[in-house]
PDB file of N, CA and C in Angstrom:
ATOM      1  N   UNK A   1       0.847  -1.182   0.000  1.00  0.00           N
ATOM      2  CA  UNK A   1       0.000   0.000   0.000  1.00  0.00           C
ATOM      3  C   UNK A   1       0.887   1.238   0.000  1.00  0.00           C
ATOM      4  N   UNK A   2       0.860   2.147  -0.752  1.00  0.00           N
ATOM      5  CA  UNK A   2       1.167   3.142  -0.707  1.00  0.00           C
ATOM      6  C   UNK A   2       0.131   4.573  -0.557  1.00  0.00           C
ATOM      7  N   UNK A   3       1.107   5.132   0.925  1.00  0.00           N
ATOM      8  CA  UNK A   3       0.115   5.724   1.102  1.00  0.00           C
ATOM      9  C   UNK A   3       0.683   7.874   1.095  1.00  0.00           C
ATOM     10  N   UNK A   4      -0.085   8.940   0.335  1.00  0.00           N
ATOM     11  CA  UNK A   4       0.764   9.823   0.544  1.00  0.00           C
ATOM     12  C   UNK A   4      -0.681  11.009   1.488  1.00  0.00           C
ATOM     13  N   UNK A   5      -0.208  11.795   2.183  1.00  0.00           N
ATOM     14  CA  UNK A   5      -0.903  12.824   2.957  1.00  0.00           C
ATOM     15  C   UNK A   5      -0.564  14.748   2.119  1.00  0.00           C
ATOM     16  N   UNK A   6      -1.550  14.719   2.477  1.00  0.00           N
ATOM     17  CA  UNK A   6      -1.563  16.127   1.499  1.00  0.00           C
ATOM     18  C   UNK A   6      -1.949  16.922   2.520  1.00  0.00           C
ATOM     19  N   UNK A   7      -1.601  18.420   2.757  1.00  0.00           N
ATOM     20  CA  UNK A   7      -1.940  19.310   3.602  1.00  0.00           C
ATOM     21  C   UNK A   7      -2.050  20.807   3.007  1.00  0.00           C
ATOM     22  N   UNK A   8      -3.424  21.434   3.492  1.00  0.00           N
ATOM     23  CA  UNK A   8      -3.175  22.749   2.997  1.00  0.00           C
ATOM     24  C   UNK A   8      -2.488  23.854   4.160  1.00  0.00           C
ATOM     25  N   UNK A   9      -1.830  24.644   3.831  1.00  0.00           N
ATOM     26  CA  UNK A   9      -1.461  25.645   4.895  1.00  0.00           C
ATOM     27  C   UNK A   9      -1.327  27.157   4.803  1.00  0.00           C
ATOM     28  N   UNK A  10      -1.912  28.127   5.636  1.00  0.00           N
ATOM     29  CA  UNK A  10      -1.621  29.279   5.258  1.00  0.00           C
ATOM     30  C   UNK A  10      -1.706  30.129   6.447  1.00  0.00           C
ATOM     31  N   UNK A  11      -0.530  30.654   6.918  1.00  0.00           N
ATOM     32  CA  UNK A  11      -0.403  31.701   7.827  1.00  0.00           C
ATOM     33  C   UNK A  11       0.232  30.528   9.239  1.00  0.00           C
ATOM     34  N   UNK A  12       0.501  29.498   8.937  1.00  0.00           N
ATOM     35  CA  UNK A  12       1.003  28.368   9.773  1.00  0.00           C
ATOM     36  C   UNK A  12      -0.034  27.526  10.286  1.00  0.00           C
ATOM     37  N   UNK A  13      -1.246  27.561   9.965  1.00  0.00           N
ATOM     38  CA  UNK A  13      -2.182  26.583  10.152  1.00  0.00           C
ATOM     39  C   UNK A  13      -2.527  25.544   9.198  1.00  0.00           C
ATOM     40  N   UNK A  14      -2.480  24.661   9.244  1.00  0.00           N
ATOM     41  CA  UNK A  14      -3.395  23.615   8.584  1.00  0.00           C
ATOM     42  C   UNK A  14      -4.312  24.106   8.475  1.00  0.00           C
ATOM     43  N   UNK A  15      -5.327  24.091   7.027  1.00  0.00           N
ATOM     44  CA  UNK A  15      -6.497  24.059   6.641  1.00  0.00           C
ATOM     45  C   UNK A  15      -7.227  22.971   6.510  1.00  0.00           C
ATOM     46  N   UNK A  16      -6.546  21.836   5.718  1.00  0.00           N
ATOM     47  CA  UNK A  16      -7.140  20.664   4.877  1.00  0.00           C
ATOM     48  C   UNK A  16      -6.412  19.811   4.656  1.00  0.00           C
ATOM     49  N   UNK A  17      -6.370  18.991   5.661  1.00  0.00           N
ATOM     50  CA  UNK A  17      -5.879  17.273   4.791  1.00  0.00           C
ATOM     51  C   UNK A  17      -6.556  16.637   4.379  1.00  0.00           C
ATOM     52  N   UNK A  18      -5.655  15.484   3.648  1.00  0.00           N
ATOM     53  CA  UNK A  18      -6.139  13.732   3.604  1.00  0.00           C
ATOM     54  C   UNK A  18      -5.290  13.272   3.310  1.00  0.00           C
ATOM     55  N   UNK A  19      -5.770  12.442   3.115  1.00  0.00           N
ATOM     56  CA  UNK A  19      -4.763  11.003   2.889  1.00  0.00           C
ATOM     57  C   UNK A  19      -4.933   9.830   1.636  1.00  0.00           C
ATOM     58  N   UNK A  20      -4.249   9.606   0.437  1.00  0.00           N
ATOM     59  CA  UNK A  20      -5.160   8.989  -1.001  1.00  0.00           C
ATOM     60  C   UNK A  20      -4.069   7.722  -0.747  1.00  0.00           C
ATOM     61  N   UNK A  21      -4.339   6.750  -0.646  1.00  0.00           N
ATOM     62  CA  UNK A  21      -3.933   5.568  -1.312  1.00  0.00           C
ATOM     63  C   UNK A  21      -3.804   5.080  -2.651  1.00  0.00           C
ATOM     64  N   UNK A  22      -3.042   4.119  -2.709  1.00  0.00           N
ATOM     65  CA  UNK A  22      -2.618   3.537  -3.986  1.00  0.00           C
ATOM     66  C   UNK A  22      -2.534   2.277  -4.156  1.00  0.00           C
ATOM     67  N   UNK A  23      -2.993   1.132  -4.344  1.00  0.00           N
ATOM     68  CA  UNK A  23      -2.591  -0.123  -3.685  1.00  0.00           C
ATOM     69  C   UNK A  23      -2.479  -0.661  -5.389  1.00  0.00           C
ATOM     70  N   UNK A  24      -2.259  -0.033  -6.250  1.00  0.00           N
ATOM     71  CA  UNK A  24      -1.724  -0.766  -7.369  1.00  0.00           C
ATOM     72  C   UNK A  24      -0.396  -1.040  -7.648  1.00  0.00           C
ATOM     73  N   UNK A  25      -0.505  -2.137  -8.563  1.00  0.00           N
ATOM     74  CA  UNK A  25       1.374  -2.321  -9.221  1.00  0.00           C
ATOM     75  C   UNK A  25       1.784  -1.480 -10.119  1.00  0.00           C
ATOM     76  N   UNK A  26       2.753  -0.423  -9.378  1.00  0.00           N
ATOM     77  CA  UNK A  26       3.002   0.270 -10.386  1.00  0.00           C
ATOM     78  C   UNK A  26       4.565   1.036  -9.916  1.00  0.00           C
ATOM     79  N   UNK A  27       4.935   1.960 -10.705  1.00  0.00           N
ATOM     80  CA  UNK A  27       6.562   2.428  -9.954  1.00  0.00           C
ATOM     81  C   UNK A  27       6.347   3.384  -9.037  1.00  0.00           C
ATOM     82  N   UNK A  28       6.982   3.801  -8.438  1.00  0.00           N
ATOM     83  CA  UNK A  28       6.963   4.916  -7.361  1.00  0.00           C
ATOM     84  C   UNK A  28       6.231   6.199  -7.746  1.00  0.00           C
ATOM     85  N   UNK A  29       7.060   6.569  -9.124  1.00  0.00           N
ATOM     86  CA  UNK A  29       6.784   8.075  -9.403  1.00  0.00           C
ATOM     87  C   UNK A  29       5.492   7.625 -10.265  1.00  0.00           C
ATOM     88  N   UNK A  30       5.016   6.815 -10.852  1.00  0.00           N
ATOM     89  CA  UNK A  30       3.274   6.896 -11.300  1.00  0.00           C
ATOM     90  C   UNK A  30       2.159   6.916 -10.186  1.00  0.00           C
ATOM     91  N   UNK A  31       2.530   6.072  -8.766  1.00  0.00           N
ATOM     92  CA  UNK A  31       2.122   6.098  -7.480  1.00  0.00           C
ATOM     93  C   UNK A  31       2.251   7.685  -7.275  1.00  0.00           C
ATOM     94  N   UNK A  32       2.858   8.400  -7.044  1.00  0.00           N
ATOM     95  CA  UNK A  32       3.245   9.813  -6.718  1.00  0.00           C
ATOM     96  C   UNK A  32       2.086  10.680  -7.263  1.00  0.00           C
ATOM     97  N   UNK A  33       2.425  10.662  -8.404  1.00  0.00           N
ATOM     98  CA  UNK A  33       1.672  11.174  -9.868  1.00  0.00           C
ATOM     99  C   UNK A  33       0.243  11.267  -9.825  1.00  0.00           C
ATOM    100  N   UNK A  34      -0.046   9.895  -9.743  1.00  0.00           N
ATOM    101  CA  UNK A  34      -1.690   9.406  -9.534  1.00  0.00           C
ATOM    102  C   UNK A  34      -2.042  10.111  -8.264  1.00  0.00           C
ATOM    103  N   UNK A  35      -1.902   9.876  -6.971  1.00  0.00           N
ATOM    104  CA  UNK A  35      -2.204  10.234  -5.744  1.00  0.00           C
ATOM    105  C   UNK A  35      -2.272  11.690  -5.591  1.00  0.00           C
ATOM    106  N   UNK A  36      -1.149  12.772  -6.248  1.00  0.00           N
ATOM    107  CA  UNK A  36      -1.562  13.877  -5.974  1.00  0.00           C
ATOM    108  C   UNK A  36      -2.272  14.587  -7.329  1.00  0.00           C
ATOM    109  N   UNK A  37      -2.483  13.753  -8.268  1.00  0.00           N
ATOM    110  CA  UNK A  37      -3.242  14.169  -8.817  1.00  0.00           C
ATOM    111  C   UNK A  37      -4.866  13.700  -8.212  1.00  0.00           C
ATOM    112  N   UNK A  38      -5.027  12.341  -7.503  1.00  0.00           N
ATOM    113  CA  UNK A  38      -6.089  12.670  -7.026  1.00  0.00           C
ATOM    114  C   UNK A  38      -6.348  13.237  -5.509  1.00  0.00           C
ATOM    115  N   UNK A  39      -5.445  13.779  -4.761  1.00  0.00           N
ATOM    116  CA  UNK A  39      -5.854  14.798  -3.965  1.00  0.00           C
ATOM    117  C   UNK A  39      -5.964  16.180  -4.097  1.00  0.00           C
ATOM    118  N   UNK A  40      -5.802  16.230  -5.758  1.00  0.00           N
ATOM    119  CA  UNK A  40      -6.170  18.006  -6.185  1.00  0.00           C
ATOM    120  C   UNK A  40      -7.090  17.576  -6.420  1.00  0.00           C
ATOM    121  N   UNK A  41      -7.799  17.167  -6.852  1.00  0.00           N
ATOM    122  CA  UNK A  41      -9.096  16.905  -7.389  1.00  0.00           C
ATOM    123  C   UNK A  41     -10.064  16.907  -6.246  1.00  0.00           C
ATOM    124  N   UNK A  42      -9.182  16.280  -5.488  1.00  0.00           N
ATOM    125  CA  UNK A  42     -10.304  16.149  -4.274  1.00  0.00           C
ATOM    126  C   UNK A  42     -10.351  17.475  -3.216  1.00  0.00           C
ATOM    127  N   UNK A  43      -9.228  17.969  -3.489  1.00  0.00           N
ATOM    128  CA  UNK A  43      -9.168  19.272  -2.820  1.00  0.00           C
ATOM    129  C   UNK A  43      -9.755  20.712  -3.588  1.00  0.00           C
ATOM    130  N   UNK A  44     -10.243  20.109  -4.959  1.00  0.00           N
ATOM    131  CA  UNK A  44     -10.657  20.897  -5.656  1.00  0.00           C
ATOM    132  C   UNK A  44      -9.419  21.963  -6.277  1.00  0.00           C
ATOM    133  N   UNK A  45      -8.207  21.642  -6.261  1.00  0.00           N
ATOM    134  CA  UNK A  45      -7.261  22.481  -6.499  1.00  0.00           C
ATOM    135  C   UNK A  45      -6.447  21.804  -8.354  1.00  0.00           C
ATOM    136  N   UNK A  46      -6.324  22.907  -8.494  1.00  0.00           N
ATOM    137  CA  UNK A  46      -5.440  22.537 -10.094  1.00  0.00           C
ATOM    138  C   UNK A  46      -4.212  21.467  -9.527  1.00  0.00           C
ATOM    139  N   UNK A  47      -3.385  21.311 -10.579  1.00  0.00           N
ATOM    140  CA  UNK A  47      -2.346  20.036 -10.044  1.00  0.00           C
ATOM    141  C   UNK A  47      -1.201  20.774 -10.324  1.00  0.00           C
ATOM    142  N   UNK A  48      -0.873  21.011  -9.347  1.00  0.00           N
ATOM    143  CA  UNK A  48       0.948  21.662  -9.518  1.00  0.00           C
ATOM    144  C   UNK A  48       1.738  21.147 -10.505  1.00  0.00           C
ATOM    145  N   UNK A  49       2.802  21.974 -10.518  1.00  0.00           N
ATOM    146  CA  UNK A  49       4.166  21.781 -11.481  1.00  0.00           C
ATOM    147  C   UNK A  49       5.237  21.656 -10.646  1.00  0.00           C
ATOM    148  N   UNK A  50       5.571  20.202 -11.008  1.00  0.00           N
ATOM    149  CA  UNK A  50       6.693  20.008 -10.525  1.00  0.00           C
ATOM    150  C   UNK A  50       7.786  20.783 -10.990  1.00  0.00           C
ATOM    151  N   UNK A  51       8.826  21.820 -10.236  1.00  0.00           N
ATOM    152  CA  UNK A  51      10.109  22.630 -10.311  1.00  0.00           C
ATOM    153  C   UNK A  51      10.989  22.035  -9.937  1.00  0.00           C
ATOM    154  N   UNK A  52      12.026  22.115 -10.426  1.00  0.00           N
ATOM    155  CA  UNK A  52      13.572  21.605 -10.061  1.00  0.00           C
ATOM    156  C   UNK A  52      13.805  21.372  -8.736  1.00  0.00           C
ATOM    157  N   UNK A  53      13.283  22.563  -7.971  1.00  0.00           N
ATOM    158  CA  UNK A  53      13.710  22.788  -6.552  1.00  0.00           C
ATOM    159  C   UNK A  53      12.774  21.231  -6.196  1.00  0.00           C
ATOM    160  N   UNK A  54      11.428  21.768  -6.368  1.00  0.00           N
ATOM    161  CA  UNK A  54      10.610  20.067  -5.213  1.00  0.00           C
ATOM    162  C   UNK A  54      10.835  19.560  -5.628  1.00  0.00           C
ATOM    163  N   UNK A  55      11.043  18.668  -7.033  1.00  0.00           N
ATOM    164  CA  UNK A  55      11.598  17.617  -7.133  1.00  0.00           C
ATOM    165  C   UNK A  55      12.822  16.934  -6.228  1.00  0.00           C
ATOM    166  N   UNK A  56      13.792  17.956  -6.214  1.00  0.00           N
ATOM    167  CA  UNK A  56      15.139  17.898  -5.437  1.00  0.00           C
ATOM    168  C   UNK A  56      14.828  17.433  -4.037  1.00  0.00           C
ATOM    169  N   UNK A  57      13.620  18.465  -3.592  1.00  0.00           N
ATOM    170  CA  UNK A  57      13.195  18.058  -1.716  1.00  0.00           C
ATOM    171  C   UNK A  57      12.823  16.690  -1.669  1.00  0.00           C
ATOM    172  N   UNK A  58      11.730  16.519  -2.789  1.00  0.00           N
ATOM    173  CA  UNK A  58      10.837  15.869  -2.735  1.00  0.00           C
ATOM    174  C   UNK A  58      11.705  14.567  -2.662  1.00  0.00           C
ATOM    175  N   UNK A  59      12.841  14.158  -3.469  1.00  0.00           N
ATOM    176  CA  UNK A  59      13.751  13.051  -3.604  1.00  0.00           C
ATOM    177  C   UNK A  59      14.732  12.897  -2.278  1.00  0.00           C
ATOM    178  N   UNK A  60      14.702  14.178  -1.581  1.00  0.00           N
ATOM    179  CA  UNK A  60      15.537  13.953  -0.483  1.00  0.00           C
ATOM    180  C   UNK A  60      14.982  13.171   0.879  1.00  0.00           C
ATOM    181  N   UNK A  61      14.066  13.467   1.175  1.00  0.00           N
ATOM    182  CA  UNK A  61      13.011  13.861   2.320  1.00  0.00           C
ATOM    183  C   UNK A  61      11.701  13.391   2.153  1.00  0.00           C
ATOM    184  N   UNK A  62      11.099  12.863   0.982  1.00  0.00           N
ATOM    185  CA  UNK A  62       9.958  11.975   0.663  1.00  0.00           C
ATOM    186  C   UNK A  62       8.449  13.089   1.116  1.00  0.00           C
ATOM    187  N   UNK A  63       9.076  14.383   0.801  1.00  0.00           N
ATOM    188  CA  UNK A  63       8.267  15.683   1.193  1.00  0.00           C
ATOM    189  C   UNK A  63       8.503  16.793   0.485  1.00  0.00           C
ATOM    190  N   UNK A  64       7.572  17.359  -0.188  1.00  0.00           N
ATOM    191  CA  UNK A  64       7.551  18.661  -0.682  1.00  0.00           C
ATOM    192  C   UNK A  64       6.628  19.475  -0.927  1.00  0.00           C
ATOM    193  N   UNK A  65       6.676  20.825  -0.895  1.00  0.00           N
ATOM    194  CA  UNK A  65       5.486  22.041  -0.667  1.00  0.00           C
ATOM    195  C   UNK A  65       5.809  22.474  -2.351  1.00  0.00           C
ATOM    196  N   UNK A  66       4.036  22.848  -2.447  1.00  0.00           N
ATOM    197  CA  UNK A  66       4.061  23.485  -4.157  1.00  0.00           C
ATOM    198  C   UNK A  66       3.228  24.905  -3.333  1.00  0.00           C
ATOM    199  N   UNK A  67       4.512  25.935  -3.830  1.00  0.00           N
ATOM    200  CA  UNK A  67       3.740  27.326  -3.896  1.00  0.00           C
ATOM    201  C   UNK A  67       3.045  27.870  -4.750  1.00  0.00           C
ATOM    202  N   UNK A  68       2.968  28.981  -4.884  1.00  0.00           N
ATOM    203  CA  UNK A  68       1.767  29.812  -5.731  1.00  0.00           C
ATOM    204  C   UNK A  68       2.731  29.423  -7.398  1.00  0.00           C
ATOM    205  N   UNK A  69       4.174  29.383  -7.620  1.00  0.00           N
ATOM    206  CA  UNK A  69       4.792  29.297  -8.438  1.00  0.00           C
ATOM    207  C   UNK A  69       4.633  28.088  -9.002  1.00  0.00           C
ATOM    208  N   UNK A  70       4.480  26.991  -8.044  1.00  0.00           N
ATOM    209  CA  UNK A  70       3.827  25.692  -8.989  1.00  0.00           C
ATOM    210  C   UNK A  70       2.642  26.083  -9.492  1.00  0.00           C
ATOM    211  N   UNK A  71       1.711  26.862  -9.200  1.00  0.00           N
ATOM    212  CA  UNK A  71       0.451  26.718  -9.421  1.00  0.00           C
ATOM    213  C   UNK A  71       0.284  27.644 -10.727  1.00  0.00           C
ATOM    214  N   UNK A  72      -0.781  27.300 -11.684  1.00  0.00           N
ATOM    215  CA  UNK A  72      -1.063  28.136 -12.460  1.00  0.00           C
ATOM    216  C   UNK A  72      -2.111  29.541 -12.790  1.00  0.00           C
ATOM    217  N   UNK A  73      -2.861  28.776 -11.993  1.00  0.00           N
ATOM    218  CA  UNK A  73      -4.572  29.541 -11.328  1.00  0.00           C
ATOM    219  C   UNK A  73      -3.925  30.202  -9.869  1.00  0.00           C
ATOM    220  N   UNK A  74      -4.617  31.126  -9.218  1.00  0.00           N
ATOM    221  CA  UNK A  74      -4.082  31.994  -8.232  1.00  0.00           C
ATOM    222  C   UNK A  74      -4.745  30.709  -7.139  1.00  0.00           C
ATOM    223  N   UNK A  75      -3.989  30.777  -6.198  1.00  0.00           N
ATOM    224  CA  UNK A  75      -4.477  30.264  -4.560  1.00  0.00           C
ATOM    225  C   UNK A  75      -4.627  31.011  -3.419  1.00  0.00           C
ATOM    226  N   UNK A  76      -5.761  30.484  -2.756  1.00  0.00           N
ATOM    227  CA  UNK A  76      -6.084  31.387  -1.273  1.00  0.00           C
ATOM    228  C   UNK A  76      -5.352  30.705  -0.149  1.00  0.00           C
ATOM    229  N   UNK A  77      -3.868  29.800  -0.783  1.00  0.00           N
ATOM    230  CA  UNK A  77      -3.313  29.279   0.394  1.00  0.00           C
ATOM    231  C   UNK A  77      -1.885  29.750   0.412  1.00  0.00           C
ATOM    232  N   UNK A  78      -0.643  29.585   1.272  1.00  0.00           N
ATOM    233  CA  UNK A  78       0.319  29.461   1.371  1.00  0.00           C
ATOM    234  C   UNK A  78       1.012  28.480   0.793  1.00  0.00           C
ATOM    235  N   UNK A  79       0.839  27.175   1.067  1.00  0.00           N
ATOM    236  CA  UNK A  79       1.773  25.884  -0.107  1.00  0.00           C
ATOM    237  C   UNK A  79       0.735  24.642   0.413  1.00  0.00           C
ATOM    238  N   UNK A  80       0.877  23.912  -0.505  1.00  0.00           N
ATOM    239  CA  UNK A  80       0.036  22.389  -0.531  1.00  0.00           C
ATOM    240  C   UNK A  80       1.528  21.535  -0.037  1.00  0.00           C
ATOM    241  N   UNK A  81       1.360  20.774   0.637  1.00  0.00           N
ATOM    242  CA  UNK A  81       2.789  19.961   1.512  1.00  0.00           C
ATOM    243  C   UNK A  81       1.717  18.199   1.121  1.00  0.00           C
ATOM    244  N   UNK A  82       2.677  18.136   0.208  1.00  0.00           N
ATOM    245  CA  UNK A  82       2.645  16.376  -0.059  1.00  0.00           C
ATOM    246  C   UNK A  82       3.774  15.347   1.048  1.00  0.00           C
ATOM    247  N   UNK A  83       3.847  14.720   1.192  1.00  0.00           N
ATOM    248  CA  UNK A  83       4.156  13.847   2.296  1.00  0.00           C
ATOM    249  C   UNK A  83       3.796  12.204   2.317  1.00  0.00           C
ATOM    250  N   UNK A  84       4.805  11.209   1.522  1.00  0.00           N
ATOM    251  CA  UNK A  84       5.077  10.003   1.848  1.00  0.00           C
ATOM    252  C   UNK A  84       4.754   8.972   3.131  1.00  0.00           C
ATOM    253  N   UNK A  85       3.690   8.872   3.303  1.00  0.00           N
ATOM    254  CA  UNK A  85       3.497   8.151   5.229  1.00  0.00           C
ATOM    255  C   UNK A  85       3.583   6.674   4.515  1.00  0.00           C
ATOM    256  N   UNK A  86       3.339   5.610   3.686  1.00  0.00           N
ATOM    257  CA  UNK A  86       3.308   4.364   3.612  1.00  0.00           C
ATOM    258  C   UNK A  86       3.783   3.868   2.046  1.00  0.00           C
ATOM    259  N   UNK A  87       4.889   3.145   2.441  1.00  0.00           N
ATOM    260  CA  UNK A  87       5.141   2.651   0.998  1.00  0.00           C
ATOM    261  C   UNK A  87       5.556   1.065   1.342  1.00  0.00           C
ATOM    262  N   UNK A  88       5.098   0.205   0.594  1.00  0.00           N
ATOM    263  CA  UNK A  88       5.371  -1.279   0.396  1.00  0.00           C
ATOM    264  C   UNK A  88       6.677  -1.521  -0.456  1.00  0.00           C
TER     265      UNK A  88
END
């Protein structure tokens, strides 16, 4: 099972989590891919662009924040924080 947590934040509060599973056979980064593409959806938010920089975090630390600069449409948040909690 792979599992990743999504968080909204702005002004240092949490707004909005969850949590999307994945329990298919598939590679890491399509697991990745899929999951936060379906917690924008579910958050009702466009789907970020991955930048050099999160990629880099994101590979270090199994964590990374998309700011207004990932985003293409304006946001009423501070950064969306993706986060790795379960991998098989």
């Amino acid at each position: 099972m792979f599992r990743l947590w999504g968080k909204i934040w702005k002004d240092n509060h949490m707004l909005k989590d969850e949590v999307v599973c994945d329990d298919r056979e598939d590679t890491r980064t399509h697991k990745v891919f899929h999951c936060l593409e379906q917690l924008c959806y579910d958050m009702d938010l466009g789907n970020p662009i991955w930048l050099d920089t999160t990629v880099r975090h994101f590979q270090k630390h199994d964590k990374a924040r998309f700011y207004q600069d990932n985003f293409i449409e304006q946001i009423d948040f501070d950064y969306l924080e993706i986060q790795v909690i379960e991998e098989d």
